[in-house]
C-alpha atoms as a PDB file:
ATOM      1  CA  UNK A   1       0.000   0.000   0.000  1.00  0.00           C
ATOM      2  CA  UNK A   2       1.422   3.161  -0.838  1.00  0.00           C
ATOM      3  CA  UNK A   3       1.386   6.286   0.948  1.00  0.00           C
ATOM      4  CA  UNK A   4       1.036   7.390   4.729  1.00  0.00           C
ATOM      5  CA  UNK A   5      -1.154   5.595   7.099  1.00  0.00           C
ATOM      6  CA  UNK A   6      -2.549   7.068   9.656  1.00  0.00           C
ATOM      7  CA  UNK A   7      -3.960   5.758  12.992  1.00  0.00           C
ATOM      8  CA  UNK A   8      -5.455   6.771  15.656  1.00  0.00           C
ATOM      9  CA  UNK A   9      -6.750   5.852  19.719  1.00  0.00           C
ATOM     10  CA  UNK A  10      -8.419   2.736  19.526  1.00  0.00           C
ATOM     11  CA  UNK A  11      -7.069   0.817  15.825  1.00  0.00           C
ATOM     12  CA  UNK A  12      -6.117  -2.453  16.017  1.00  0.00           C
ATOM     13  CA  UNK A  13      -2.502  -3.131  15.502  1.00  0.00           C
ATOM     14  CA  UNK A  14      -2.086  -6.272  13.357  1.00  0.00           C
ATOM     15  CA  UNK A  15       0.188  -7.777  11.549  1.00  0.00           C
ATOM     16  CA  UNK A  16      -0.504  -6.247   8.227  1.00  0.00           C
ATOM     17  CA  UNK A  17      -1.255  -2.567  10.287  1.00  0.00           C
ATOM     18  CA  UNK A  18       2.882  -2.999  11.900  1.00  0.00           C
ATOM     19  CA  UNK A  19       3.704  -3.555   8.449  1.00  0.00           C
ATOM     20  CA  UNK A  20       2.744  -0.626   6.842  1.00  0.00           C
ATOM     21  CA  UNK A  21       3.911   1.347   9.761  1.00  0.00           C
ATOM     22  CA  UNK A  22       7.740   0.426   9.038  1.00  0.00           C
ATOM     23  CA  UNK A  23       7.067   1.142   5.363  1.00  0.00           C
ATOM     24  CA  UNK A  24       5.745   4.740   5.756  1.00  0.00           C
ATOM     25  CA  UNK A  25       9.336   5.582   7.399  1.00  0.00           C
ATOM     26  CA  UNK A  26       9.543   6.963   3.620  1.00  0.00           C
ATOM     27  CA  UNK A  27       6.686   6.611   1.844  1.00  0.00           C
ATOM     28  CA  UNK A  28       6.216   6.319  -1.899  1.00  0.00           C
ATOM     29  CA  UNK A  29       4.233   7.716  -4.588  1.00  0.00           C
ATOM     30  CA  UNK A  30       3.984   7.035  -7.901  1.00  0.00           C
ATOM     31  CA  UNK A  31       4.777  10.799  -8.965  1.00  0.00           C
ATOM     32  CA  UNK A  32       4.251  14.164  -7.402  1.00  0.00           C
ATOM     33  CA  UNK A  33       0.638  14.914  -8.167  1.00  0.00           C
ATOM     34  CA  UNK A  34      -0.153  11.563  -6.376  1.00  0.00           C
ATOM     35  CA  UNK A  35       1.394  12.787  -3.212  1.00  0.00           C
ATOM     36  CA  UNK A  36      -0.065  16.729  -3.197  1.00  0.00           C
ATOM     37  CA  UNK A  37      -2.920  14.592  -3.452  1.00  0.00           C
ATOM     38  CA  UNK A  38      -2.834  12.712  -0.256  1.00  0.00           C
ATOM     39  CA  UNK A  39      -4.678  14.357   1.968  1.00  0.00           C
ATOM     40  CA  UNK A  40      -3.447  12.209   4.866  1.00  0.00           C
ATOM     41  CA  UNK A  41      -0.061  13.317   3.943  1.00  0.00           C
ATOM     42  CA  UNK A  42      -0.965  16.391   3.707  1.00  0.00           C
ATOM     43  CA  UNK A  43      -1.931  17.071   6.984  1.00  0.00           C
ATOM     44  CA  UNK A  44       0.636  15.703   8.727  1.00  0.00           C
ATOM     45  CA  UNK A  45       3.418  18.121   6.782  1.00  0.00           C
ATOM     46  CA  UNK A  46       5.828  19.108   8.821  1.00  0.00           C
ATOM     47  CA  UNK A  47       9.811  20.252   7.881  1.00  0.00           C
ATOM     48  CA  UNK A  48      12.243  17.524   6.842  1.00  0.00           C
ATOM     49  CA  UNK A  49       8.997  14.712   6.140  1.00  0.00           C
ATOM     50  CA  UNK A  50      10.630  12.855   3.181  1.00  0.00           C
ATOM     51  CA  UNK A  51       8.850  10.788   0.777  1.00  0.00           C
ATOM     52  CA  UNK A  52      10.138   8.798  -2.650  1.00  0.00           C
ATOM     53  CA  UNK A  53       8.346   9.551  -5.872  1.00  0.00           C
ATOM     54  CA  UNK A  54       8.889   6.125  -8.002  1.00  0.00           C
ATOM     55  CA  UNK A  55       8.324   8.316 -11.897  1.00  0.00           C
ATOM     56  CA  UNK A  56      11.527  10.249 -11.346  1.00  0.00           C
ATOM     57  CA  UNK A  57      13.523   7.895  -8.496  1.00  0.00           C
ATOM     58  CA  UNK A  58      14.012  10.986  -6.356  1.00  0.00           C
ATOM     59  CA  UNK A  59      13.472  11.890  -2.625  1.00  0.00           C
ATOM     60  CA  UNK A  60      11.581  14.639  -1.979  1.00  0.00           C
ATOM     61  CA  UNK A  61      12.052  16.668   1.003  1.00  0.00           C
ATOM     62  CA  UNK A  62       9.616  19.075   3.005  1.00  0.00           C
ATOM     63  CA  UNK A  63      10.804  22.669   3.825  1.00  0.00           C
ATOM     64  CA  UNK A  64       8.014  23.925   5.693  1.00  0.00           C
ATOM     65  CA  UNK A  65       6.805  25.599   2.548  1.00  0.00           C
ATOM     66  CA  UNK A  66       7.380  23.473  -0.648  1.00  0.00           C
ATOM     67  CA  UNK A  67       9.233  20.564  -1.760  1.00  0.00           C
ATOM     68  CA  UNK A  68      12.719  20.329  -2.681  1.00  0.00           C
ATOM     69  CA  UNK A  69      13.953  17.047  -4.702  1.00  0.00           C
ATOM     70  CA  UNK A  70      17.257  15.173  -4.159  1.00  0.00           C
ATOM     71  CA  UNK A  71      18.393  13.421  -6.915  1.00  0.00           C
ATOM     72  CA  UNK A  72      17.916  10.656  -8.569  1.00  0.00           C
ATOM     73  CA  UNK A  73      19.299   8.747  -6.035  1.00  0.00           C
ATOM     74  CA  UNK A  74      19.687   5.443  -8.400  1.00  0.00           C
ATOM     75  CA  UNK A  75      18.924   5.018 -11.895  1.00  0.00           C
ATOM     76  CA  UNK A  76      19.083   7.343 -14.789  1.00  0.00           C
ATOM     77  CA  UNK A  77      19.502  11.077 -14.404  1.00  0.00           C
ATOM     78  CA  UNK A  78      16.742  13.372 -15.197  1.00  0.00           C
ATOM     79  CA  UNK A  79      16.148  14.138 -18.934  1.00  0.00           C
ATOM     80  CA  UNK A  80      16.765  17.768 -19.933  1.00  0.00           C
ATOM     81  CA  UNK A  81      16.003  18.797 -23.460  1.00  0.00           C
ATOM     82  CA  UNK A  82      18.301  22.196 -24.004  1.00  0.00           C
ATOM     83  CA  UNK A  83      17.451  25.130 -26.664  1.00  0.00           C
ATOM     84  CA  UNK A  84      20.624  26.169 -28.438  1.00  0.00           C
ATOM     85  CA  UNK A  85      20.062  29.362 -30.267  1.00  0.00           C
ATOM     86  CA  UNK A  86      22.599  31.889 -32.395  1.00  0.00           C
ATOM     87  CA  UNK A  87      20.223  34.726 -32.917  1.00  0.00           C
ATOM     88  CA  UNK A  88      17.177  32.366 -33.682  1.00  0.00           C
ATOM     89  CA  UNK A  89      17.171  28.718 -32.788  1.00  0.00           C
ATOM     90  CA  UNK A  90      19.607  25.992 -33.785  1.00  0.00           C
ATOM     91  CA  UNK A  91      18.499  22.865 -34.681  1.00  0.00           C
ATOM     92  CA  UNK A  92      20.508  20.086 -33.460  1.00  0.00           C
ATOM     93  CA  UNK A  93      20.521  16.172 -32.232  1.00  0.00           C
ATOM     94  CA  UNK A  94      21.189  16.122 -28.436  1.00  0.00           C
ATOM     95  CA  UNK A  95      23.272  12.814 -27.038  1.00  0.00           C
ATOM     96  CA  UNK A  96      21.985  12.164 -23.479  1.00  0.00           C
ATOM     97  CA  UNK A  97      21.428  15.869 -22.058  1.00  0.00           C
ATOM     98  CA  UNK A  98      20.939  15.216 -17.919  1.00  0.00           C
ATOM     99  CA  UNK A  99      20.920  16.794 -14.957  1.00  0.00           C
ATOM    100  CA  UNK A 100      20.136  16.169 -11.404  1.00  0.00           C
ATOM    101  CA  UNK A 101      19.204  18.581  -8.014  1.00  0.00           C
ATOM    102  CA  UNK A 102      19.850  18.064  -4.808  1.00  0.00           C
ATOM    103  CA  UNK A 103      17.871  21.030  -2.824  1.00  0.00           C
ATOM    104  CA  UNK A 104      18.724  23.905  -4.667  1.00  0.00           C
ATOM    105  CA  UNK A 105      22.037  22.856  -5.952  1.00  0.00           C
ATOM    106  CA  UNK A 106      21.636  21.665  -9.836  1.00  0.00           C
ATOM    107  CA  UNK A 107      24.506  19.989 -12.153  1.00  0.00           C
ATOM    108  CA  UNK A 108      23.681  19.337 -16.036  1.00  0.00           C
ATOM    109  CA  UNK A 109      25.285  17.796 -18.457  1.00  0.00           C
ATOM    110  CA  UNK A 110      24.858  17.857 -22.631  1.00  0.00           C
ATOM    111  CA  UNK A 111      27.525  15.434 -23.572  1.00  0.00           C
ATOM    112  CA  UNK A 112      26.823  16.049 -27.138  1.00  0.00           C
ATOM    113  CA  UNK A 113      24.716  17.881 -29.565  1.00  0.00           C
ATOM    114  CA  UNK A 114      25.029  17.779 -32.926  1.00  0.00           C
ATOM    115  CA  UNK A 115      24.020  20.687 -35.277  1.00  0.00           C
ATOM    116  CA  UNK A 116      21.671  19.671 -38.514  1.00  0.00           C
ATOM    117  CA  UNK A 117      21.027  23.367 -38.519  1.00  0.00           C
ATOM    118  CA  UNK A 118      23.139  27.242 -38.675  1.00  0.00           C
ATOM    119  CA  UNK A 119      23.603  30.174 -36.497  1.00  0.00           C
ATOM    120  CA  UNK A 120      23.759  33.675 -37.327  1.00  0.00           C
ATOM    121  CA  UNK A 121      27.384  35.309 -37.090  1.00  0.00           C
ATOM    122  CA  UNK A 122      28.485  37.629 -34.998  1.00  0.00           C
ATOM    123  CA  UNK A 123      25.436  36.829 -32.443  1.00  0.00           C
ATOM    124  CA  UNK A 124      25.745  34.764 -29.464  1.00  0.00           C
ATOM    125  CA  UNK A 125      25.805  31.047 -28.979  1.00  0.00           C
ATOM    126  CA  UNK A 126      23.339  30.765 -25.863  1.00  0.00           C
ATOM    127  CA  UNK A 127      21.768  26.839 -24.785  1.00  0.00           C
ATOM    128  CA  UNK A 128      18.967  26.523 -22.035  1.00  0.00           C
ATOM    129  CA  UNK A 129      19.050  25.505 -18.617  1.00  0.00           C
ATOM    130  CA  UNK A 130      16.820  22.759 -17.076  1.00  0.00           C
ATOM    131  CA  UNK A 131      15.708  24.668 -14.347  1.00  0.00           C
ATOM    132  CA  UNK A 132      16.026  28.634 -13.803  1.00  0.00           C
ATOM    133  CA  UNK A 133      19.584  29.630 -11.675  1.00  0.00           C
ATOM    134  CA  UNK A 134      19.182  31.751  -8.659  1.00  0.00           C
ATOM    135  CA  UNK A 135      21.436  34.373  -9.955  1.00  0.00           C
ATOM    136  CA  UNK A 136      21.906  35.747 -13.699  1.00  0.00           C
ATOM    137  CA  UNK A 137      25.852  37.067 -14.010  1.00  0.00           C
ATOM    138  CA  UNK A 138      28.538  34.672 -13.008  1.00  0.00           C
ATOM    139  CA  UNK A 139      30.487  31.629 -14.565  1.00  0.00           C
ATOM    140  CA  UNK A 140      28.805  28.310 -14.208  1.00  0.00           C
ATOM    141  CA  UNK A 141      31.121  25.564 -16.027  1.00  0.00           C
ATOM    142  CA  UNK A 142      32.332  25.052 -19.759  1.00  0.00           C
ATOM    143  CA  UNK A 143      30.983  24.972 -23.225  1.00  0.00           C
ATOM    144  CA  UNK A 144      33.168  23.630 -25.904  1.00  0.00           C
ATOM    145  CA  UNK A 145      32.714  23.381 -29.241  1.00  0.00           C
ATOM    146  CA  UNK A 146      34.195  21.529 -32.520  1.00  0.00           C
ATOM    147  CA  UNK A 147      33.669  23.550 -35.701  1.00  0.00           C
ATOM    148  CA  UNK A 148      33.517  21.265 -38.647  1.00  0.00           C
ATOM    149  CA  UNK A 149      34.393  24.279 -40.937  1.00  0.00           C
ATOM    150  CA  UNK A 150      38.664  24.320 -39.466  1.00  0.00           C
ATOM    151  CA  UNK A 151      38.348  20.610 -38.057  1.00  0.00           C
ATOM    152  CA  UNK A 152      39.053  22.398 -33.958  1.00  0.00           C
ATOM    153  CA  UNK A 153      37.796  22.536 -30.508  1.00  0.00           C
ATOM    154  CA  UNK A 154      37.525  25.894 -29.021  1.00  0.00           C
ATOM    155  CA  UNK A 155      36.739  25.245 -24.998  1.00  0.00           C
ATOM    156  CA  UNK A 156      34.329  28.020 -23.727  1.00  0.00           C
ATOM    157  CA  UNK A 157      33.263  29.564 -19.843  1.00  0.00           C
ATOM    158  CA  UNK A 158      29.329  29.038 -19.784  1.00  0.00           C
ATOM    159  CA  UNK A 159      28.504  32.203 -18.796  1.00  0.00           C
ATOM    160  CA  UNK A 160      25.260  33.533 -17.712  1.00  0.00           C
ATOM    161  CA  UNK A 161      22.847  35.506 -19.935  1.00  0.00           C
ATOM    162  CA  UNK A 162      19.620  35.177 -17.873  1.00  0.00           C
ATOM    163  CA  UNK A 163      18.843  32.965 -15.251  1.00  0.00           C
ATOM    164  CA  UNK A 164      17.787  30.585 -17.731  1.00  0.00           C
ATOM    165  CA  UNK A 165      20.500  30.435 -20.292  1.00  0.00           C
ATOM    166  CA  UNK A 166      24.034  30.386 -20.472  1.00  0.00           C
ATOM    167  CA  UNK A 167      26.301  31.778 -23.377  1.00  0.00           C
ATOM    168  CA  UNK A 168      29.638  30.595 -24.715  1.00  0.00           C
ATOM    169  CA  UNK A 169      32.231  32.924 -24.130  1.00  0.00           C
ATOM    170  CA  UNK A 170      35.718  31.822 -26.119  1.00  0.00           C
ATOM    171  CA  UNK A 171      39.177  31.899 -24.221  1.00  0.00           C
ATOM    172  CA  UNK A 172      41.285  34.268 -25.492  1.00  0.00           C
ATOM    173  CA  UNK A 173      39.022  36.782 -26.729  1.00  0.00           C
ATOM    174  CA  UNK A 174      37.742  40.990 -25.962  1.00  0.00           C
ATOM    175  CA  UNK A 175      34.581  40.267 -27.748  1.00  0.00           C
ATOM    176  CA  UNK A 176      32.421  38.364 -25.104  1.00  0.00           C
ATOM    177  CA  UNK A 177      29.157  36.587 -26.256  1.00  0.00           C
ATOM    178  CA  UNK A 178      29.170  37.418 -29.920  1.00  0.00           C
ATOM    179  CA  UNK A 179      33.344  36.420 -30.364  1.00  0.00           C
ATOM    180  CA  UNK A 180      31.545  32.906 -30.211  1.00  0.00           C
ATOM    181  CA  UNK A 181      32.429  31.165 -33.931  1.00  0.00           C
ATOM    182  CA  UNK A 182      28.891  30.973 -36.224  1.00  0.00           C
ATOM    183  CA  UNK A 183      27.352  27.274 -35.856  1.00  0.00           C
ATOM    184  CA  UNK A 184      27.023  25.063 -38.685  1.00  0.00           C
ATOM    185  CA  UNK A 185      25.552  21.767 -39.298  1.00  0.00           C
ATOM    186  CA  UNK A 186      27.531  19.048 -38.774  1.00  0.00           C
ATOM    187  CA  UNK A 187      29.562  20.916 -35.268  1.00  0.00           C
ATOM    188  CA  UNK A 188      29.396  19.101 -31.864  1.00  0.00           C
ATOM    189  CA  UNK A 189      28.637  21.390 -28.756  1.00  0.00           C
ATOM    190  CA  UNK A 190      28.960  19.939 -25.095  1.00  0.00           C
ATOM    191  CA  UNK A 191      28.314  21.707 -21.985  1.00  0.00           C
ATOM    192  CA  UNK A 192      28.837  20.909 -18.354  1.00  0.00           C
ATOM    193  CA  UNK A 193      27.862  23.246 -15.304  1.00  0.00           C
ATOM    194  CA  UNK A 194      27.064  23.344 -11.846  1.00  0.00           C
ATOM    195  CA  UNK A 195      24.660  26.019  -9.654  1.00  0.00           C
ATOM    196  CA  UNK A 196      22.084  27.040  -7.978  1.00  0.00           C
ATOM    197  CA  UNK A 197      18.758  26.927  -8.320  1.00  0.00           C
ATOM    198  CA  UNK A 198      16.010  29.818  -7.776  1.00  0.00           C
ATOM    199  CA  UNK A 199      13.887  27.952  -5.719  1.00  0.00           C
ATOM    200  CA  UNK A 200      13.279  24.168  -3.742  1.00  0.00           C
ATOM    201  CA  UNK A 201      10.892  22.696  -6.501  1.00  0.00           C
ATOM    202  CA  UNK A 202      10.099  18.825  -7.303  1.00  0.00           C
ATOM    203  CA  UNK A 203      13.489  17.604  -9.924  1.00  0.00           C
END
């Protein structure tokens, strides 16, 4: 039985009742609206309650407020489908972009992306983040990219240009964002970073 159980003066403690009691230490759900929707759970909310939501493999953690997610704890990570644009979008074929949260603290990963699409020169090359940072100036990891048209690998600083995106800025260059070379179809882009996130939220 999933869920919280709840009992009260005068229930009969069986076998099966004991049971459920030890299970409930953490207690699952199949996904997030499933818990909100527990109304036993609900009223027994109280900072640091943890449950285990079985769609996404992740704890999920009271505040006193909201939920905050840690993980996946086991499994695969948590799908994240980035938007790389160069003045307008970029169409591309992403390799296995994850990420995963613990509280507020968020690390993503695109290992690849392939361009089947162009930029637009002299704009800059900016890619989504899963979930929105808590800040929007700083460094946050690397972007690197191999341009097919001179057969190199320029490594970038993923930079912030909102909260929500990050733009490559090229070592070695005065011209920030827009010093970024012009995609073409056929270059790979990767990007790792590491922050933090606005706000506790479900992963």
């Amino acid at each position: 039985m999933a869920g919280i159980q709840d009992f009260v003066n005068g229930s009969v403690l069986t076998e099966t009742a004991i049971d459920e009691v030890a299970k409930q230490a953490i207690p699952q759900y199949a996904t997030a609206a499933a818990r909100n929707a527990d109304a036993t759970l609900t009223a027994a909310l109280r900072e640091g309650l943890t449950v285990y939501l079985l769609d996404v493999n992740c704890y999920s953690v009271y505040t006193g407020s909201t939920w905050s997610a840690i993980g996946p704890v086991h499994g695969a990570m948590l799908a994240w489908t980035p938007v790389i644009t160069q003045s307008g979008t970029v169409t591309a074929t992403m390799t296995s972009p994850v990420y995963s949260r613990v509280g507020r603290t968020v690390r993503a990963w695109m290992p690849r992306a392939t361009m089947t699409g162009a930029g637009t020169a002299a704009n800059p090359i900016l890619v989504s983040l899963p979930v929105a940072c808590s800040f929007s100036v700083g460094t946050i990891g690397t972007i690197s990219l191999y341009s097919t048209s001179d057969s190199t690998w320029r490594s970038g600083i993923a930079t912030l240009s909102s909260a929500s995106t990050v733009g490559m800025l090229v070592g070695g260059t005065s011209g920030g964002f827009t010093s970024a070379p012009t995609l073409a179809a056929g270059d790979l882009l990767t990007i790792a970073v590491t922050y933090e996130a606005a706000a506790d939220a479900d992963a």
